[in-house]
PDB file of N, CA and C in Angstrom:
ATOM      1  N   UNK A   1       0.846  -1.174   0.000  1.00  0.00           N
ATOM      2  CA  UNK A   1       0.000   0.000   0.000  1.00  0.00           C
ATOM      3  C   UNK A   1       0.893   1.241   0.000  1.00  0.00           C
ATOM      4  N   UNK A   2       0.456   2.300  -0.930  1.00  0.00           N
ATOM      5  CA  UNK A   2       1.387   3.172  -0.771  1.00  0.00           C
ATOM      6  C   UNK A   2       1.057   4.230   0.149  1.00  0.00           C
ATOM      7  N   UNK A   3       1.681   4.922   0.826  1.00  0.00           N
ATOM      8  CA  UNK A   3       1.767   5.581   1.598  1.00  0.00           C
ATOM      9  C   UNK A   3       1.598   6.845   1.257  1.00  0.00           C
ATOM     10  N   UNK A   4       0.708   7.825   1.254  1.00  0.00           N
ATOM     11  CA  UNK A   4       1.113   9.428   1.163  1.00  0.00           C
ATOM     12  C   UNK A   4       1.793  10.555   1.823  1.00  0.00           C
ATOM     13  N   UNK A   5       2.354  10.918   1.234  1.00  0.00           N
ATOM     14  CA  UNK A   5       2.972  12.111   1.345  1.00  0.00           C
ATOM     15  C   UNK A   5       2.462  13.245   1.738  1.00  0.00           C
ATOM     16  N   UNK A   6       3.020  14.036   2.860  1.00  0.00           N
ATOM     17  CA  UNK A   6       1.863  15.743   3.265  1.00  0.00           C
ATOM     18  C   UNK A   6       1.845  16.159   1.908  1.00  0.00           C
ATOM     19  N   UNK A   7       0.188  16.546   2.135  1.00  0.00           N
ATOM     20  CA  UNK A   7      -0.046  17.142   1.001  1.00  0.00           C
ATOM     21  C   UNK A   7      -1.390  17.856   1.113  1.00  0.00           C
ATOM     22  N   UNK A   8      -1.989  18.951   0.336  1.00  0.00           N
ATOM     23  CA  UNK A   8      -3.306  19.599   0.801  1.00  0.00           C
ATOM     24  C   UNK A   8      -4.412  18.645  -0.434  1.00  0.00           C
ATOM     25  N   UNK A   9      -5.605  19.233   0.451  1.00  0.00           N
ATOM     26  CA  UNK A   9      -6.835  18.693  -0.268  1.00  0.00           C
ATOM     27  C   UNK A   9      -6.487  18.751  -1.954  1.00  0.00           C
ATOM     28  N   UNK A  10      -6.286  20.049  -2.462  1.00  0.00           N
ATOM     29  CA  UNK A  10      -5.745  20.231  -4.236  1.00  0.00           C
ATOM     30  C   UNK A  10      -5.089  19.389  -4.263  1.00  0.00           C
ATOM     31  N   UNK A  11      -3.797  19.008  -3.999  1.00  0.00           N
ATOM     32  CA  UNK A  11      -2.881  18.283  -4.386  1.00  0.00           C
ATOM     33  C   UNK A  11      -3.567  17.095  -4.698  1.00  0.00           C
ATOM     34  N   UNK A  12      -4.271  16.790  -3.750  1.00  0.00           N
ATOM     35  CA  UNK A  12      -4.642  15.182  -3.151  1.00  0.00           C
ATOM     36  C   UNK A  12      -5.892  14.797  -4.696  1.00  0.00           C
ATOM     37  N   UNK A  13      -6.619  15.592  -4.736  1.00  0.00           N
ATOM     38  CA  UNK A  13      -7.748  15.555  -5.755  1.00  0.00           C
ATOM     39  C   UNK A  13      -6.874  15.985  -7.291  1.00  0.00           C
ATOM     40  N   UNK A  14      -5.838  16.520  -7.684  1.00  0.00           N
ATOM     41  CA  UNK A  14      -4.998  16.052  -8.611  1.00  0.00           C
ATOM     42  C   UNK A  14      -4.348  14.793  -8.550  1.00  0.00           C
ATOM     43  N   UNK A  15      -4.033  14.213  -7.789  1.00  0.00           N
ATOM     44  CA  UNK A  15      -2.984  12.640  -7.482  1.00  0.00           C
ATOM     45  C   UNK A  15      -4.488  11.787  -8.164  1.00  0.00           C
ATOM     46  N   UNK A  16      -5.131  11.848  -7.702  1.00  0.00           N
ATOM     47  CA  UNK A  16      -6.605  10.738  -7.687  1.00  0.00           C
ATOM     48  C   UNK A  16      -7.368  11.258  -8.925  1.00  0.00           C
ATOM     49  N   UNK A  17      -7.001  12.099  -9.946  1.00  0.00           N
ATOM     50  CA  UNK A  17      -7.676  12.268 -11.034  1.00  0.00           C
ATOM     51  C   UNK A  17      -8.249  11.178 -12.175  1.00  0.00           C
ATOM     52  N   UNK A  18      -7.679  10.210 -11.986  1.00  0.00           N
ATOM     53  CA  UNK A  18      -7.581   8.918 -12.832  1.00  0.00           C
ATOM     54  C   UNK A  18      -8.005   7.537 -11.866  1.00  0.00           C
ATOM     55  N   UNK A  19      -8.570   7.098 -12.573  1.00  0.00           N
ATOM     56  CA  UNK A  19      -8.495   5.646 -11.655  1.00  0.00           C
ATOM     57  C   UNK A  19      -9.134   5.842 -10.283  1.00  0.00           C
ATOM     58  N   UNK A  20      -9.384   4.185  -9.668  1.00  0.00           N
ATOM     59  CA  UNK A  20     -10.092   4.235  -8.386  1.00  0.00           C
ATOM     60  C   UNK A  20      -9.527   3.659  -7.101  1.00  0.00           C
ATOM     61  N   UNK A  21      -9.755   4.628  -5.957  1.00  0.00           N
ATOM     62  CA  UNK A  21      -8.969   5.269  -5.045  1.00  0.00           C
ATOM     63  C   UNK A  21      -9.657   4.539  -3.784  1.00  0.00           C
ATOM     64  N   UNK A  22      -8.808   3.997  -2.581  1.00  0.00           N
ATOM     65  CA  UNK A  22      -9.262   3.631  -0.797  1.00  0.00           C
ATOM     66  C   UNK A  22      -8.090   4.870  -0.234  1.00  0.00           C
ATOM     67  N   UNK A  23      -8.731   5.297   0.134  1.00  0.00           N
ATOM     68  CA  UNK A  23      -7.830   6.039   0.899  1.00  0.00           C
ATOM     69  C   UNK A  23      -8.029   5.441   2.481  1.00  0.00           C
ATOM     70  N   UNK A  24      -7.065   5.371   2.755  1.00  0.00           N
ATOM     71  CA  UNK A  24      -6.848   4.440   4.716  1.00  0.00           C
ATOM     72  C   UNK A  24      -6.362   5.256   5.491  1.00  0.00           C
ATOM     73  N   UNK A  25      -7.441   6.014   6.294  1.00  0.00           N
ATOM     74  CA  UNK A  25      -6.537   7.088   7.505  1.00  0.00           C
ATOM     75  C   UNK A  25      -5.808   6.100   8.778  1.00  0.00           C
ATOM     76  N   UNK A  26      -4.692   6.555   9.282  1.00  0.00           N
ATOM     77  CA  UNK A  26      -4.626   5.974  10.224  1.00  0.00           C
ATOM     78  C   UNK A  26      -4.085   6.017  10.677  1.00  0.00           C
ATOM     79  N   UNK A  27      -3.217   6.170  12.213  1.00  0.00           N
ATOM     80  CA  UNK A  27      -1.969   6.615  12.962  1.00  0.00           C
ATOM     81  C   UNK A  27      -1.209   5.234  13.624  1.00  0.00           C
ATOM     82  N   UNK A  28      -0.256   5.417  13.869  1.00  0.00           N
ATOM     83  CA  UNK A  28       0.703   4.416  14.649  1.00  0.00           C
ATOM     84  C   UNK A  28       0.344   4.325  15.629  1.00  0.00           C
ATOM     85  N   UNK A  29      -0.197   5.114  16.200  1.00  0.00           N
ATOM     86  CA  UNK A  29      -0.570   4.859  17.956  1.00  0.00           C
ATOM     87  C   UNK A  29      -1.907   4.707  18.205  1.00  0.00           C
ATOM     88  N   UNK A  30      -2.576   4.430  16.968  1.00  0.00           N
ATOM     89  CA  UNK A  30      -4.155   4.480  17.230  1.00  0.00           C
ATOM     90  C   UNK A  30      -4.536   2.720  17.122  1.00  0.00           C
ATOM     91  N   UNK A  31      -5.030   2.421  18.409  1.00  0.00           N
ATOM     92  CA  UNK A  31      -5.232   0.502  18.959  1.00  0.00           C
ATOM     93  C   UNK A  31      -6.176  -0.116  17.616  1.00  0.00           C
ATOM     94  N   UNK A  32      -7.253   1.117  17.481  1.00  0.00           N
ATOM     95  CA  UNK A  32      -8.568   0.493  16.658  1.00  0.00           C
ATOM     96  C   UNK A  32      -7.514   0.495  14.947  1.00  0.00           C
ATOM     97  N   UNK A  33      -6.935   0.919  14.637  1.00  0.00           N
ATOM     98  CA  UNK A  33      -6.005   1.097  13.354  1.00  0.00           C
ATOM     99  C   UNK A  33      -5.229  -0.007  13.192  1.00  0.00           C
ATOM    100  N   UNK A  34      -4.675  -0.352  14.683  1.00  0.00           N
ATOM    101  CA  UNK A  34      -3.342  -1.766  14.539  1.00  0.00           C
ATOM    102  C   UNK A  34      -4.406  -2.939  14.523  1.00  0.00           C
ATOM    103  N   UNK A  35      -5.430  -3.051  14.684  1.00  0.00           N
ATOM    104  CA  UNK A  35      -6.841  -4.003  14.970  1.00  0.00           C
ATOM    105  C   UNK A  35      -6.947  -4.257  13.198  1.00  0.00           C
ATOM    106  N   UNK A  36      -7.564  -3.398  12.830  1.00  0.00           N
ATOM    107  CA  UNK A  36      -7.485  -3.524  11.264  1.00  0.00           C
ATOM    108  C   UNK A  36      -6.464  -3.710  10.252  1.00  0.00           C
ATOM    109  N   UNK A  37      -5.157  -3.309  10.455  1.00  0.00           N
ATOM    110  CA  UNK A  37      -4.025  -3.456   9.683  1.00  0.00           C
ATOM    111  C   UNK A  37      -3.605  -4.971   9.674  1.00  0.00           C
ATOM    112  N   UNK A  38      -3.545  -5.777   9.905  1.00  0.00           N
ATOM    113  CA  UNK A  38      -3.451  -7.121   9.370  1.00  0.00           C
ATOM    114  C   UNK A  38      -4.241  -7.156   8.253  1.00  0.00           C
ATOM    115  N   UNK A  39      -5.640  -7.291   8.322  1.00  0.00           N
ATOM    116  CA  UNK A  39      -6.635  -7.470   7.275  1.00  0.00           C
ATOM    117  C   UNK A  39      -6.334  -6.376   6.150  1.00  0.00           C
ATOM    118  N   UNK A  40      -5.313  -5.431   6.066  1.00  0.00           N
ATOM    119  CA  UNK A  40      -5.553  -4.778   4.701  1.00  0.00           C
ATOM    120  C   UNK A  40      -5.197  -5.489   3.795  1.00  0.00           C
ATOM    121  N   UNK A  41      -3.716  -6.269   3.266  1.00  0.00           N
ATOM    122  CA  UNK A  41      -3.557  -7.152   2.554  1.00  0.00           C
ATOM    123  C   UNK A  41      -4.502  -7.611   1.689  1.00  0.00           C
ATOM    124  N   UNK A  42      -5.469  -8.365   2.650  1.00  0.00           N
ATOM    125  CA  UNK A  42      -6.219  -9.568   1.947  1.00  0.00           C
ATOM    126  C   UNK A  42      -7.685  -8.140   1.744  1.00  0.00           C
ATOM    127  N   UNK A  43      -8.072  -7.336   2.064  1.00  0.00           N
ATOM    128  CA  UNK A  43      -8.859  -6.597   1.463  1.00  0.00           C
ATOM    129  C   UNK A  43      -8.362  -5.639   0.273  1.00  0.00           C
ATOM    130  N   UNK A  44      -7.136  -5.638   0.757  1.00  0.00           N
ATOM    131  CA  UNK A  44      -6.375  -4.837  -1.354  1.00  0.00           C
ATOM    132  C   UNK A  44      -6.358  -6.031  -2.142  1.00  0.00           C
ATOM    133  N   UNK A  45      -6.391  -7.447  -1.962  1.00  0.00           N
ATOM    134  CA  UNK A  45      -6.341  -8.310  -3.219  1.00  0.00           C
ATOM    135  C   UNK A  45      -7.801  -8.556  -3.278  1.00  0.00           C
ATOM    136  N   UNK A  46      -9.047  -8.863  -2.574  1.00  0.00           N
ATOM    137  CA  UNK A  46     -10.023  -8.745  -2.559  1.00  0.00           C
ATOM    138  C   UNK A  46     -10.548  -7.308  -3.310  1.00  0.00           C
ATOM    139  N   UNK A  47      -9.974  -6.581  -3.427  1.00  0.00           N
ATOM    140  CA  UNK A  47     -10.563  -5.032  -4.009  1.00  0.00           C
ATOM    141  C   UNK A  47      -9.501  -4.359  -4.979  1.00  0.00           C
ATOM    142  N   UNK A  48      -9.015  -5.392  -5.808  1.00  0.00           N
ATOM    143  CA  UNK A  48      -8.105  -5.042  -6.487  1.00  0.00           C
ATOM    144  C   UNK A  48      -8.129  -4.108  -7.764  1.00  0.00           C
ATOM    145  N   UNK A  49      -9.350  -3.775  -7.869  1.00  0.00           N
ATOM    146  CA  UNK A  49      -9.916  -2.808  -8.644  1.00  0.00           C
ATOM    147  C   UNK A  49      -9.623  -0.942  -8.492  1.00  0.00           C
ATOM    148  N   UNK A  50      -9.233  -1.349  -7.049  1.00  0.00           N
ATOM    149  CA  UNK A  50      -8.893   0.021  -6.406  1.00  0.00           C
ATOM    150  C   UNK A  50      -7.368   0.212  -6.357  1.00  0.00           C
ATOM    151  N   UNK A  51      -6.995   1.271  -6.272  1.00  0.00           N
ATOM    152  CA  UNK A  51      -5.323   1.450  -5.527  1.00  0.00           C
ATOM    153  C   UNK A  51      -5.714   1.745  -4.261  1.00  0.00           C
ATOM    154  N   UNK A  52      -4.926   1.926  -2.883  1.00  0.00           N
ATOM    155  CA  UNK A  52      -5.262   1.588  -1.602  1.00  0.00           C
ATOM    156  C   UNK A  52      -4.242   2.395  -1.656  1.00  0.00           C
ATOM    157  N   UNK A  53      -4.222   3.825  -0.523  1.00  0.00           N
ATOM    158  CA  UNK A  53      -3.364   4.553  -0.030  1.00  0.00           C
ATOM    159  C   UNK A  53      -3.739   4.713   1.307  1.00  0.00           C
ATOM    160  N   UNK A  54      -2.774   5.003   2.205  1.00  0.00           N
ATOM    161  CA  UNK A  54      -2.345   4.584   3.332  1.00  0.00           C
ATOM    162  C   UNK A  54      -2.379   6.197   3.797  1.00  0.00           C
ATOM    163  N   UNK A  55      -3.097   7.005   4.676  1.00  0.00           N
ATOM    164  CA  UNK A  55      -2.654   8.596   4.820  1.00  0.00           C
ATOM    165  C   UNK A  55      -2.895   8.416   6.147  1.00  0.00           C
ATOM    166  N   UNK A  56      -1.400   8.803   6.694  1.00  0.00           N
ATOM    167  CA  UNK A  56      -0.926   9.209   8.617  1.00  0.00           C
ATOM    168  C   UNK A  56      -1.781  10.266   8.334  1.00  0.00           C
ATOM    169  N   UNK A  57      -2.840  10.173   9.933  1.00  0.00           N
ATOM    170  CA  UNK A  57      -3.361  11.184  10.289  1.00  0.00           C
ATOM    171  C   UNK A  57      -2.501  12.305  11.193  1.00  0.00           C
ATOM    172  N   UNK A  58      -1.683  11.851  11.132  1.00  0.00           N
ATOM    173  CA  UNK A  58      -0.820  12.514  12.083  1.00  0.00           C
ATOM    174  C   UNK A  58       0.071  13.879  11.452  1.00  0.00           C
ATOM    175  N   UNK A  59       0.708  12.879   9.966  1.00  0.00           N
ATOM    176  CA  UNK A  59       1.633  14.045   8.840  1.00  0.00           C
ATOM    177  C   UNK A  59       0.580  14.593   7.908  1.00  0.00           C
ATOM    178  N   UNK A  60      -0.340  14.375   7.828  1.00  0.00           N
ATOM    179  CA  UNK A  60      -1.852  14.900   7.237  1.00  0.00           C
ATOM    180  C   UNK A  60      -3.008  15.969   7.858  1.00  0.00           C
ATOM    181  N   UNK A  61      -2.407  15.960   9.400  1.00  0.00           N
ATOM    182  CA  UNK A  61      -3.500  16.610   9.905  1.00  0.00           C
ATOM    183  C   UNK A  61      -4.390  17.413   8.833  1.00  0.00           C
ATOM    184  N   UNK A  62      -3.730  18.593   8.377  1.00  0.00           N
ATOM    185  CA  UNK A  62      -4.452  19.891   7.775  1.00  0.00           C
ATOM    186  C   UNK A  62      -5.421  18.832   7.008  1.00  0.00           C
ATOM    187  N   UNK A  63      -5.019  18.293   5.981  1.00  0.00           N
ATOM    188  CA  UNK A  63      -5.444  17.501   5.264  1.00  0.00           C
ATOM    189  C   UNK A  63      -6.994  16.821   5.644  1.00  0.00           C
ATOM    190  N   UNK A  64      -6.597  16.134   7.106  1.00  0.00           N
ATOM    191  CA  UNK A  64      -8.108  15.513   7.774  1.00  0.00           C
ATOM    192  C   UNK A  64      -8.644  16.410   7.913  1.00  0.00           C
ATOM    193  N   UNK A  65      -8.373  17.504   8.351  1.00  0.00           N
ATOM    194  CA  UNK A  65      -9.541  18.547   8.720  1.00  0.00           C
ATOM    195  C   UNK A  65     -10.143  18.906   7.296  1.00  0.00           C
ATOM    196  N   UNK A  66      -9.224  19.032   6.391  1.00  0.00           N
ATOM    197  CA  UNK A  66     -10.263  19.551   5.755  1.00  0.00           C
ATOM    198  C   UNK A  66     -11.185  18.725   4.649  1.00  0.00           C
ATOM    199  N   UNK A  67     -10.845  17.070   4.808  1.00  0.00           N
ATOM    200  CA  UNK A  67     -12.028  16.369   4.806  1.00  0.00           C
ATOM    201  C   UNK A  67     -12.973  15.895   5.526  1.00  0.00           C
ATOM    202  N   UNK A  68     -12.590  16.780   6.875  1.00  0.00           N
ATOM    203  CA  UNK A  68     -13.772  16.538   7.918  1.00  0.00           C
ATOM    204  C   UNK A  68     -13.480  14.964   8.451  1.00  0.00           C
ATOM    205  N   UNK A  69     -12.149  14.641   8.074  1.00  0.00           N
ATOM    206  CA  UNK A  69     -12.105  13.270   8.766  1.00  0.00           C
ATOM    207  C   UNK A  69     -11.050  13.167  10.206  1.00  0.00           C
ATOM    208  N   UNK A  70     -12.138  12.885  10.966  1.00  0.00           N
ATOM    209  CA  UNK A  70     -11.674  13.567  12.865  1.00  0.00           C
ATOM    210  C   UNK A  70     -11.858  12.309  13.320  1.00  0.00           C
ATOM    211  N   UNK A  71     -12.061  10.912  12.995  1.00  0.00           N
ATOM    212  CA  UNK A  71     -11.912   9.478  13.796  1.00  0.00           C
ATOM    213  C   UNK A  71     -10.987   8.880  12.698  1.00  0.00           C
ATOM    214  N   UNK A  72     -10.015   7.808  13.190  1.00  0.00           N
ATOM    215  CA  UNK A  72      -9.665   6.604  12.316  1.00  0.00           C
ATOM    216  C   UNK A  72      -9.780   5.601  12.998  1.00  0.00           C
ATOM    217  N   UNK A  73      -9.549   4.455  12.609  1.00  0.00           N
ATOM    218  CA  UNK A  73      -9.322   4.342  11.073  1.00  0.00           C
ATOM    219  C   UNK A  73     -10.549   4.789  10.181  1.00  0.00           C
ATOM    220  N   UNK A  74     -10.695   5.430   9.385  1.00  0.00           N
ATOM    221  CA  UNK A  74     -11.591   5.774   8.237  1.00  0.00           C
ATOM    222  C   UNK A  74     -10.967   5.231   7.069  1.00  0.00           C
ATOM    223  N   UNK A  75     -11.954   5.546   6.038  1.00  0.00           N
ATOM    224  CA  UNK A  75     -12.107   4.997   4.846  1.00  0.00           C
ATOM    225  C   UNK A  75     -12.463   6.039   3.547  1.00  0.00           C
ATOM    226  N   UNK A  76     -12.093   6.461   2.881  1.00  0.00           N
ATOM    227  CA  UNK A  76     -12.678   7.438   1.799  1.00  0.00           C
ATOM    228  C   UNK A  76     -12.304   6.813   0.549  1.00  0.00           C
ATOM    229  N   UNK A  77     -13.675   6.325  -0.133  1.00  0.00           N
ATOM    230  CA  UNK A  77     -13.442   5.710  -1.831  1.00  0.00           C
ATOM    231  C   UNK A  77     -13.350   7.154  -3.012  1.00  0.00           C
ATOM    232  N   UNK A  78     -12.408   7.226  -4.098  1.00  0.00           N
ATOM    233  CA  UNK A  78     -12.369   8.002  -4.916  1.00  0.00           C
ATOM    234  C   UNK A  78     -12.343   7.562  -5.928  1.00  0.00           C
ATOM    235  N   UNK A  79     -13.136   7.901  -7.179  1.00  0.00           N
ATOM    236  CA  UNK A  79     -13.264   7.963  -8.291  1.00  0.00           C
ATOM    237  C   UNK A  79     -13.279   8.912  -9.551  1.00  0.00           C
ATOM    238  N   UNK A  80     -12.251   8.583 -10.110  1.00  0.00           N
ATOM    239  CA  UNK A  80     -11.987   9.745 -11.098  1.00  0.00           C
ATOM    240  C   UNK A  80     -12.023  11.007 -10.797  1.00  0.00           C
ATOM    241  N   UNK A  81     -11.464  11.018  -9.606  1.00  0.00           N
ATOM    242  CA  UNK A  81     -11.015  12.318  -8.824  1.00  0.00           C
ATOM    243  C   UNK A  81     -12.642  13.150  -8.015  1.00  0.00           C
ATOM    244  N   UNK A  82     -13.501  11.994  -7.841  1.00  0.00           N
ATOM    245  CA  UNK A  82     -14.388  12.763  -7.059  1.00  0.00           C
ATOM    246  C   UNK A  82     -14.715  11.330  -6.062  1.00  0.00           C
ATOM    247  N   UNK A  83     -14.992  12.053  -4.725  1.00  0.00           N
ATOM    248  CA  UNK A  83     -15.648  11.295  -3.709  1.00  0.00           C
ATOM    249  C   UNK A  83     -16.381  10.817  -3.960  1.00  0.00           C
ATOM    250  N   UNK A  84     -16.421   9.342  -3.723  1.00  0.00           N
ATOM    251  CA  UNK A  84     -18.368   8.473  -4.052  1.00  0.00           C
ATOM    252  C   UNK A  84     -18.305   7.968  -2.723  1.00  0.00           C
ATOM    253  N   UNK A  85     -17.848   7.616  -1.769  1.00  0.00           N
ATOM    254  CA  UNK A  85     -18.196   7.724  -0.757  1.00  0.00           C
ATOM    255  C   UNK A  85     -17.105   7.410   0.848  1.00  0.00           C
ATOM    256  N   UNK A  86     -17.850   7.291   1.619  1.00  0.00           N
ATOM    257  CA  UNK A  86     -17.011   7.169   3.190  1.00  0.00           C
ATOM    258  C   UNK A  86     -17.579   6.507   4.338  1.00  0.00           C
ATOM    259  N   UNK A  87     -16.652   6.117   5.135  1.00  0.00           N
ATOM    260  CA  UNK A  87     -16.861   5.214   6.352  1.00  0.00           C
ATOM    261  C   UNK A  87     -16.025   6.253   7.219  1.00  0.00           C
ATOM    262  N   UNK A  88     -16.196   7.078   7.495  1.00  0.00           N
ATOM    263  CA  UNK A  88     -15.599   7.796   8.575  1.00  0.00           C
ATOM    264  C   UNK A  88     -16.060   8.033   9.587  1.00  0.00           C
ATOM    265  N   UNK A  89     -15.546   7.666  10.936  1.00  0.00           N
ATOM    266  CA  UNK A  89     -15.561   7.692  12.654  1.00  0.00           C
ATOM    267  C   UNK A  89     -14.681   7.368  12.914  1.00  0.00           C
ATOM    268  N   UNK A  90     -14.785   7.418  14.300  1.00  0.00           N
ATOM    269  CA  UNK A  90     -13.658   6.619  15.027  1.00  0.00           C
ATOM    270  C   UNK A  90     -13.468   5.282  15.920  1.00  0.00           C
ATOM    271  N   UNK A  91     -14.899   4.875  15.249  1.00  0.00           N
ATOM    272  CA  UNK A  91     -15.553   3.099  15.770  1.00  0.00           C
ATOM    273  C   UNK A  91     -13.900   2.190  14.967  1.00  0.00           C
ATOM    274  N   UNK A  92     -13.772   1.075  15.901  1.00  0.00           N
ATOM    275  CA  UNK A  92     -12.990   0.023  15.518  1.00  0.00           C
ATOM    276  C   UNK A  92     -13.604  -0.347  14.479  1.00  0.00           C
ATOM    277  N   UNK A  93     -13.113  -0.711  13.127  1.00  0.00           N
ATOM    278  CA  UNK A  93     -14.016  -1.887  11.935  1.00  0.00           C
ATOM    279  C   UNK A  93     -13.169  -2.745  12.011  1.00  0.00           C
ATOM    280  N   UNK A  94     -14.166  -3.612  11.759  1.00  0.00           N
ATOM    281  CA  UNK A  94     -14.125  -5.483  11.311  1.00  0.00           C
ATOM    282  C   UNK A  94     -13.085  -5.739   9.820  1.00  0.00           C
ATOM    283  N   UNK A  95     -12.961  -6.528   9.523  1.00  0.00           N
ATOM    284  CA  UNK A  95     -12.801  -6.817   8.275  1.00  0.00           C
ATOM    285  C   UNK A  95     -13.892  -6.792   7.479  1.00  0.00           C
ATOM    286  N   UNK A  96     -14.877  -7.342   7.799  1.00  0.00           N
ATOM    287  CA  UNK A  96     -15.897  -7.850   7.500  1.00  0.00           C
ATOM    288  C   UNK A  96     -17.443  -6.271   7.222  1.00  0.00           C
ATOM    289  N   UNK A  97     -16.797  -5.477   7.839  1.00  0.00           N
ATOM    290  CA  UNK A  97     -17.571  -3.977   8.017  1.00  0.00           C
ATOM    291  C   UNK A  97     -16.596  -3.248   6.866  1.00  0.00           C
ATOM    292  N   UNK A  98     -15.229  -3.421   6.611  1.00  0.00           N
ATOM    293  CA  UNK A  98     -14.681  -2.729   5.263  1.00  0.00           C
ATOM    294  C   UNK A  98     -14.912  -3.388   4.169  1.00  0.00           C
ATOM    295  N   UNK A  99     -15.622  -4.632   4.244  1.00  0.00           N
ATOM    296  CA  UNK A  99     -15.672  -5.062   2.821  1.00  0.00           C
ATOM    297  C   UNK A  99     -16.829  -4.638   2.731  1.00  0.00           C
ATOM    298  N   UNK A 100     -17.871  -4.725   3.837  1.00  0.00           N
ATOM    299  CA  UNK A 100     -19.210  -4.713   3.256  1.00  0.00           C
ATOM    300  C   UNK A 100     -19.181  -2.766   2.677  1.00  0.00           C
ATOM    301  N   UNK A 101     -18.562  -2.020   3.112  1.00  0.00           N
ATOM    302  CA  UNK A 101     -18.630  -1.030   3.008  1.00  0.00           C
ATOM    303  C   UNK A 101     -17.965  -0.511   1.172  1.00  0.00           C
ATOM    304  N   UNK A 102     -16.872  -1.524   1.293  1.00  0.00           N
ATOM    305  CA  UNK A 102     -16.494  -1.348  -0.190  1.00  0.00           C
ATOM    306  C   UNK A 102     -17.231  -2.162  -1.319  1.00  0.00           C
ATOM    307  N   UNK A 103     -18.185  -3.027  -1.114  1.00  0.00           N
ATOM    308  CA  UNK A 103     -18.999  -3.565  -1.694  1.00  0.00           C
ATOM    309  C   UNK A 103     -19.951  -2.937  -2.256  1.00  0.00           C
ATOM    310  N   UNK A 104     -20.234  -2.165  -1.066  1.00  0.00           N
ATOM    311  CA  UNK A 104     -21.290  -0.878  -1.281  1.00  0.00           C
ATOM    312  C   UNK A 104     -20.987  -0.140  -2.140  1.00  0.00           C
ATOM    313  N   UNK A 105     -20.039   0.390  -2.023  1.00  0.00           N
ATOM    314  CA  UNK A 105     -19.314   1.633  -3.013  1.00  0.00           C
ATOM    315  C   UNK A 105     -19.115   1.395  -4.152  1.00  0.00           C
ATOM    316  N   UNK A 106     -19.407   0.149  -4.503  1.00  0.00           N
ATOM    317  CA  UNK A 106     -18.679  -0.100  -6.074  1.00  0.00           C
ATOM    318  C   UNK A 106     -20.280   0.268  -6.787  1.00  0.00           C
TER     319      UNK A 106
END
């Protein structure tokens, strides 16, 4: 999964102009984040349709705020450079709650 780089909302909606986007908020020190990170693997080959980026809430702050994303782990799907949708709080998810959620989204 690749990892992003600080960067602002513009930047971020130029990078994602093409093609379809998981964006994965999530910090090193956050319990409900290390809970889910095993299962990304097998949900990027399961959803291989997408690219899967990885964004520290931490080197991102500005960034979360100004997608209004204030819990992780969250979830934001992108398509052809526009939002189709989100799982954002700060509830623990399942494996089983990110697929159904990316199931949804397609």
């Amino acid at each position: 999964m690749e990892m992003l780089p600080k960067m602002n909302l513009q930047e971020l909606e130029e990078k994602l102009t093409n093609g379809k986007y998981v964006l994965f908020f999530t910090a090193d020190w956050c319990p409900d984040c290390r809970f889910i990170k095993p299962a990304m693997p097998e949900i990027e080959k399961d959803f291989s349709d997408y690219t899967f980026i990885q964004v520290d809430r931490d080197e991102n702050i500005d960034l979360c705020q100004e997608m209004t994303v204030m819990g992780i782990p969250s979830f934001i799907v992108y398509e052809k450079g526009e939002e189709t949708a989100r799982f954002v709080n700060k509830d623990r998810k399942t494996k089983e709650e990110v697929e159904d959620f990316l199931t949804a989204a397609k």
